[in-house]
Protein backbone atom coordinates (compact mmCIF):
# COMPACT_ATOMS: atom_id res chain seq x y z
CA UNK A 1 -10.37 7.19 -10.17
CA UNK A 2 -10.59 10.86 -8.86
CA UNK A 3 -8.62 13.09 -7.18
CA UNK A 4 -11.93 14.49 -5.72
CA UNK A 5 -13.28 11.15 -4.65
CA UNK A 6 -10.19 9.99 -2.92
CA UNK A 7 -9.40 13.06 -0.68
CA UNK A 8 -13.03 13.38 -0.03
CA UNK A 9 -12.23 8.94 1.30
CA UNK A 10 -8.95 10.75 3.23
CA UNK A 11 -10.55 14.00 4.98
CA UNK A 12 -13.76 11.27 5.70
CA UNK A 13 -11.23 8.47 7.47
CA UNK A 14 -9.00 11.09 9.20
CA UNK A 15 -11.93 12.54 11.08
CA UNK A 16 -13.80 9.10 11.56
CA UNK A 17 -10.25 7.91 13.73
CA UNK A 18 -9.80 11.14 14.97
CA UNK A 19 -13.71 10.76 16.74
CA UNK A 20 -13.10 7.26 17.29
CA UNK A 21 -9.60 7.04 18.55
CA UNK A 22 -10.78 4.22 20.05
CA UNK A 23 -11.65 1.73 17.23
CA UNK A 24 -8.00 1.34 15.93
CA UNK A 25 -7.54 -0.89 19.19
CA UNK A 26 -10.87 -2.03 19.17
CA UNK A 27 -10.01 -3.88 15.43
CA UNK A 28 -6.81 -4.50 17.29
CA UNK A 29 -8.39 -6.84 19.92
CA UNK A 30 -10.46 -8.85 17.57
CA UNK A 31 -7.06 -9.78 15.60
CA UNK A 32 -5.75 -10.49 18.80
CA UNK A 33 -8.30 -12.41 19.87
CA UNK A 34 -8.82 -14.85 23.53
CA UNK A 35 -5.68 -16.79 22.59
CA UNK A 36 -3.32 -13.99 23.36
CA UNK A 37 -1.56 -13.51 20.26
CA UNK A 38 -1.98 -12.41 16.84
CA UNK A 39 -3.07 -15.48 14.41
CA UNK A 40 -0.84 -14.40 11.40
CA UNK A 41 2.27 -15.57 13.48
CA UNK A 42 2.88 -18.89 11.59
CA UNK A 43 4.10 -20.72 8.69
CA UNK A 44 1.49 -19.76 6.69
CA UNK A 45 1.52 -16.51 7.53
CA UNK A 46 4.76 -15.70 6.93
CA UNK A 47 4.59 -17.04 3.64
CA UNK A 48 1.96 -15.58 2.74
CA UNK A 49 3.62 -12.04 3.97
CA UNK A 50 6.86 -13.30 1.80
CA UNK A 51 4.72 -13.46 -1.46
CA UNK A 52 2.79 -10.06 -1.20
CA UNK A 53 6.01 -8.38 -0.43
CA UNK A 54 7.98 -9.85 -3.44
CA UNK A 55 5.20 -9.19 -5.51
CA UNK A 56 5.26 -5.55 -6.56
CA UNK A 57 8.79 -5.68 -6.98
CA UNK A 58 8.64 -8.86 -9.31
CA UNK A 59 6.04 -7.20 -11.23
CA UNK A 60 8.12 -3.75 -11.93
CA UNK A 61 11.01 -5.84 -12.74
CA UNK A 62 9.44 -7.91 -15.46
CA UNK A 63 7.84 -4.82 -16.84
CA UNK A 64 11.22 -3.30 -17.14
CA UNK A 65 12.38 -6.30 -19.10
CA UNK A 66 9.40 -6.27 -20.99
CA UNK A 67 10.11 -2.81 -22.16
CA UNK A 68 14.14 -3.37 -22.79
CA UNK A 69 13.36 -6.66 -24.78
CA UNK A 70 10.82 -4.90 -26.92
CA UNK A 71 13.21 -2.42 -27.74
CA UNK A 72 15.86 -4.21 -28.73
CA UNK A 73 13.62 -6.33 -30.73
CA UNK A 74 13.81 -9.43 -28.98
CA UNK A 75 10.18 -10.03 -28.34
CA UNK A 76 7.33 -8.87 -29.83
CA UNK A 77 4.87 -9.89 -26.84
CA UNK A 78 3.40 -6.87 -25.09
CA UNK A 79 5.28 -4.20 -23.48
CA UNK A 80 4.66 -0.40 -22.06
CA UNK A 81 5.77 2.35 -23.87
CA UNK A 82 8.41 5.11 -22.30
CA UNK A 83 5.93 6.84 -20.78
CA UNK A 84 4.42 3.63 -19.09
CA UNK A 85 6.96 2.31 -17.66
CA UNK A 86 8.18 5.50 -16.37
CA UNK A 87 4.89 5.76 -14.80
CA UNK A 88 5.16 2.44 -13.16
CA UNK A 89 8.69 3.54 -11.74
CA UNK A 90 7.36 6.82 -10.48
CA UNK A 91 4.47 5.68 -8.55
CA UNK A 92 6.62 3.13 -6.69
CA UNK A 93 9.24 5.50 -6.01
CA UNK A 94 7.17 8.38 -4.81
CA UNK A 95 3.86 6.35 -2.76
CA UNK A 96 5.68 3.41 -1.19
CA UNK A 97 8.94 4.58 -1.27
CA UNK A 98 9.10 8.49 -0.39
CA UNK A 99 5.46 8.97 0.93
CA UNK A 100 4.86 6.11 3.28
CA UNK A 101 8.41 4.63 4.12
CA UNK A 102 10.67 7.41 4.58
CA UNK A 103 7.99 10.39 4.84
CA UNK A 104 5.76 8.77 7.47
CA UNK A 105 6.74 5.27 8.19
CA UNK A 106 10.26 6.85 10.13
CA UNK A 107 8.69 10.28 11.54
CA UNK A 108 5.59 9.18 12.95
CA UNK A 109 6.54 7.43 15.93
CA UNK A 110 3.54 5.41 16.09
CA UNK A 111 4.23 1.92 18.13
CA UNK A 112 2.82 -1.17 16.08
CA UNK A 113 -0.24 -2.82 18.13
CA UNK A 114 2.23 -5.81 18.87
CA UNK A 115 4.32 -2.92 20.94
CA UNK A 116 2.02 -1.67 22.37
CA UNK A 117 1.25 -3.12 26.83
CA UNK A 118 -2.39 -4.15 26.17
CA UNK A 119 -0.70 -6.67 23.60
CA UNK A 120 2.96 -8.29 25.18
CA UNK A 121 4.63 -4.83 24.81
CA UNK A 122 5.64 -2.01 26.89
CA UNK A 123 4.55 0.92 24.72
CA UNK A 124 1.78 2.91 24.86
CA UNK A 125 -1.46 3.34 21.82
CA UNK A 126 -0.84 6.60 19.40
CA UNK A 127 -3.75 7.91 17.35
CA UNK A 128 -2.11 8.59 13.65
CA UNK A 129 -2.46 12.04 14.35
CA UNK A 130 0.08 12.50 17.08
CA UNK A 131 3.50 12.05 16.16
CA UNK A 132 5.06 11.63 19.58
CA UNK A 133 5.02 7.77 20.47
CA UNK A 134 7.58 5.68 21.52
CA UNK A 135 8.60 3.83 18.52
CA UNK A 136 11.54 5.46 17.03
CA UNK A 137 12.06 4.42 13.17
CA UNK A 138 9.92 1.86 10.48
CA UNK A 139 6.91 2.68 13.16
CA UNK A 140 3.43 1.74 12.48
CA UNK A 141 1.92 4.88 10.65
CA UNK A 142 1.02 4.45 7.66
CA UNK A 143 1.84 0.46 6.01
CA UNK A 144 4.24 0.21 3.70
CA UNK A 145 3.40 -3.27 2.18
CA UNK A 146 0.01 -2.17 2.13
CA UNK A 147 1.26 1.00 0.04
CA UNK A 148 3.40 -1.58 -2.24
CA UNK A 149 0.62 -4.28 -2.87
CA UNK A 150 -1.77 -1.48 -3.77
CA UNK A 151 0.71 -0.04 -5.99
CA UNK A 152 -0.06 -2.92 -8.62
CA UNK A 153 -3.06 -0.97 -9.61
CA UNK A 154 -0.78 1.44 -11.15
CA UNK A 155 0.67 -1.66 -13.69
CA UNK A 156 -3.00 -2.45 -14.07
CA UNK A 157 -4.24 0.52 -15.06
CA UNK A 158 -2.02 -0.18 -18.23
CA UNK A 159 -3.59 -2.61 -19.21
CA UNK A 160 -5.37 -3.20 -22.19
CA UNK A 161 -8.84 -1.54 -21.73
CA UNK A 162 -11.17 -4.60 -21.58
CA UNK A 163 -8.74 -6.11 -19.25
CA UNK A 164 -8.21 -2.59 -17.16
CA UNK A 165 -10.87 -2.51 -14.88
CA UNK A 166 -11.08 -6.63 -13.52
CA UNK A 167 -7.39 -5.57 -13.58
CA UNK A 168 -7.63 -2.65 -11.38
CA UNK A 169 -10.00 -4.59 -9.38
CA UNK A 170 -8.01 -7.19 -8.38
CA UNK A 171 -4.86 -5.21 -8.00
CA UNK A 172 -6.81 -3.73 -4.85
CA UNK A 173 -8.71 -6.68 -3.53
CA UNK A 174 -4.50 -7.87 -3.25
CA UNK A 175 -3.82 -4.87 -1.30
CA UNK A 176 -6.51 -4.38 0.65
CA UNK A 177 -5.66 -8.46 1.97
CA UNK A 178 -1.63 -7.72 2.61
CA UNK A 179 -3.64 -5.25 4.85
CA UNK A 180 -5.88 -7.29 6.48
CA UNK A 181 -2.83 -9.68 6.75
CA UNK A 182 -0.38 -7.19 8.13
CA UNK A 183 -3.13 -6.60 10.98
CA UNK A 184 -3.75 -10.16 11.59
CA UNK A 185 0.52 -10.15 12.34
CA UNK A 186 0.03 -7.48 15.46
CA UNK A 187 2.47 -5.14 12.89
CA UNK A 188 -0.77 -2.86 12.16
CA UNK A 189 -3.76 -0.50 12.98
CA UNK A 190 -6.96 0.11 10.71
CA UNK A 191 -5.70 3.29 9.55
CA UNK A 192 -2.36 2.75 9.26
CA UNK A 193 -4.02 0.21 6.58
CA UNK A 194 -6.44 2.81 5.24
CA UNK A 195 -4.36 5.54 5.14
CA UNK A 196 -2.12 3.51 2.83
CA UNK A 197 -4.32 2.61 0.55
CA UNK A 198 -5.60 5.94 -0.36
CA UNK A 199 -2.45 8.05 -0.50
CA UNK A 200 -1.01 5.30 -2.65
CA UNK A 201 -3.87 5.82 -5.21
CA UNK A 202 -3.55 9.36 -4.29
CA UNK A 203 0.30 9.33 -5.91
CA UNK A 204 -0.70 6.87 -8.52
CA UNK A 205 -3.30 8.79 -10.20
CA UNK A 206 -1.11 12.08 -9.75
CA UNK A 207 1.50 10.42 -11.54
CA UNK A 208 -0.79 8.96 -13.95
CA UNK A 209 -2.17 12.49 -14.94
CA UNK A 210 1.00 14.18 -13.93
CA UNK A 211 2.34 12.28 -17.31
CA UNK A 212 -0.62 12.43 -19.61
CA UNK A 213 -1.33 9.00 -19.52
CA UNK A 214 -4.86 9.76 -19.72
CA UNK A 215 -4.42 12.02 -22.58
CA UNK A 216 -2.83 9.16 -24.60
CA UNK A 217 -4.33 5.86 -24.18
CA UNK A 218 -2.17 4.40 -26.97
CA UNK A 219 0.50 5.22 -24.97
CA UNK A 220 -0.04 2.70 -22.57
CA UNK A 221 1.31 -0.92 -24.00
């Protein structure tokens, strides 16, 4: 991945929304659907939210025991180095956590669709461009569980090179469903979605290249 690529994909989705105000709500209403409701809202649902939220989180945590039992010689099994692990913590802290959660997530003021009148609420539709909507903290613009399940592709792209790519892969087919899921729940636009899948990989290959990592691939694990 590119830095080139990827904010060519963010310039590219900011003006297609900005055009087409219109098409966040028009995904909206399909989610939404003639039953009057979002389908996510269920047992399944739910669970399924439960497990792509806990997953990031129990993924950085075994990889931090991985590291502390390799160092103190308890295991021998595979591990990342300093510099891989610090990667891992870095891209979590600074794309879910500072970008998308406390940068955007509590100063956009972007009503979720479920907020919104056209859907049960009393709020009125934002495009992610205006900053002056109703909702006043953990608003809709950008998603942070998005931002978190695509962060696995930063733990992925340590993997061992035959691995790294079905790796990769897979770490964003995950994200791009806690999307699809999050919008199937109401809690969601289409670009609050997009957005937060590109300036996630926008922080994790930053971060990557930032520390070398590509400079030293048996730094990896």
């Amino acid at each position: 991945m590119g830095f080139a690529p990827l904010l060519a994909a963010i310039a590219a989705t900011g003006l297609a929304f900005a055009l087409w105000a219109n098409l966040d709500m028009e995904v909206a209403r399909l989610f939404y659907g003639v039953s009057g409701g979002f389908p996510a809202n269920g047992a399944l649902g739910h669970l399924a939210r439960t497990i792509g939220r806990a997953l990031p989180f129990v993924i950085a945590g075994a990889m931090a025991l991985a590291f502390a039992a390799r160092r103190l010689g308890l295991t021998r099994l595979p591990a990342p180095s300093g510099r891989g692990l610090a990667f891992v913590v870095l891209s979590l802290a600074l794309g879910p956590g500072l970008l998308i959660n406390l940068a955007l997530k509590d100063h956009s003021h972007r009503p979720r669709p479920v907020h919104l009148r056209e859907f049960g609420g009393g709020m009125e539709f934002r495009p992610f461009y205006r900053f002056d909507g109703a909702c006043g903290r953990n608003c809709s613009f950008a998603s942070g569980e998005t931002s978190a399940a695509v962060w696995i592709v930063a733990p992925a792209m340590l993997a061992p090179p035959p691995w790294r790519a079905p790796a990769v892969g897979a770490a964003l087919a995950f994200g791009v469903a806690v999307g699809v899921l999050r919008m199937a729940f109401g809690h969601h636009f289409l670009s609050d979605v997009v957005f937060a899948v590109l300036l996630t990989l926008v922080v994790i290959v930053a971060t990557y290249r930032g520390l070398r990592l590509d400079k030293a691939p048996r730094d990896l694990c």
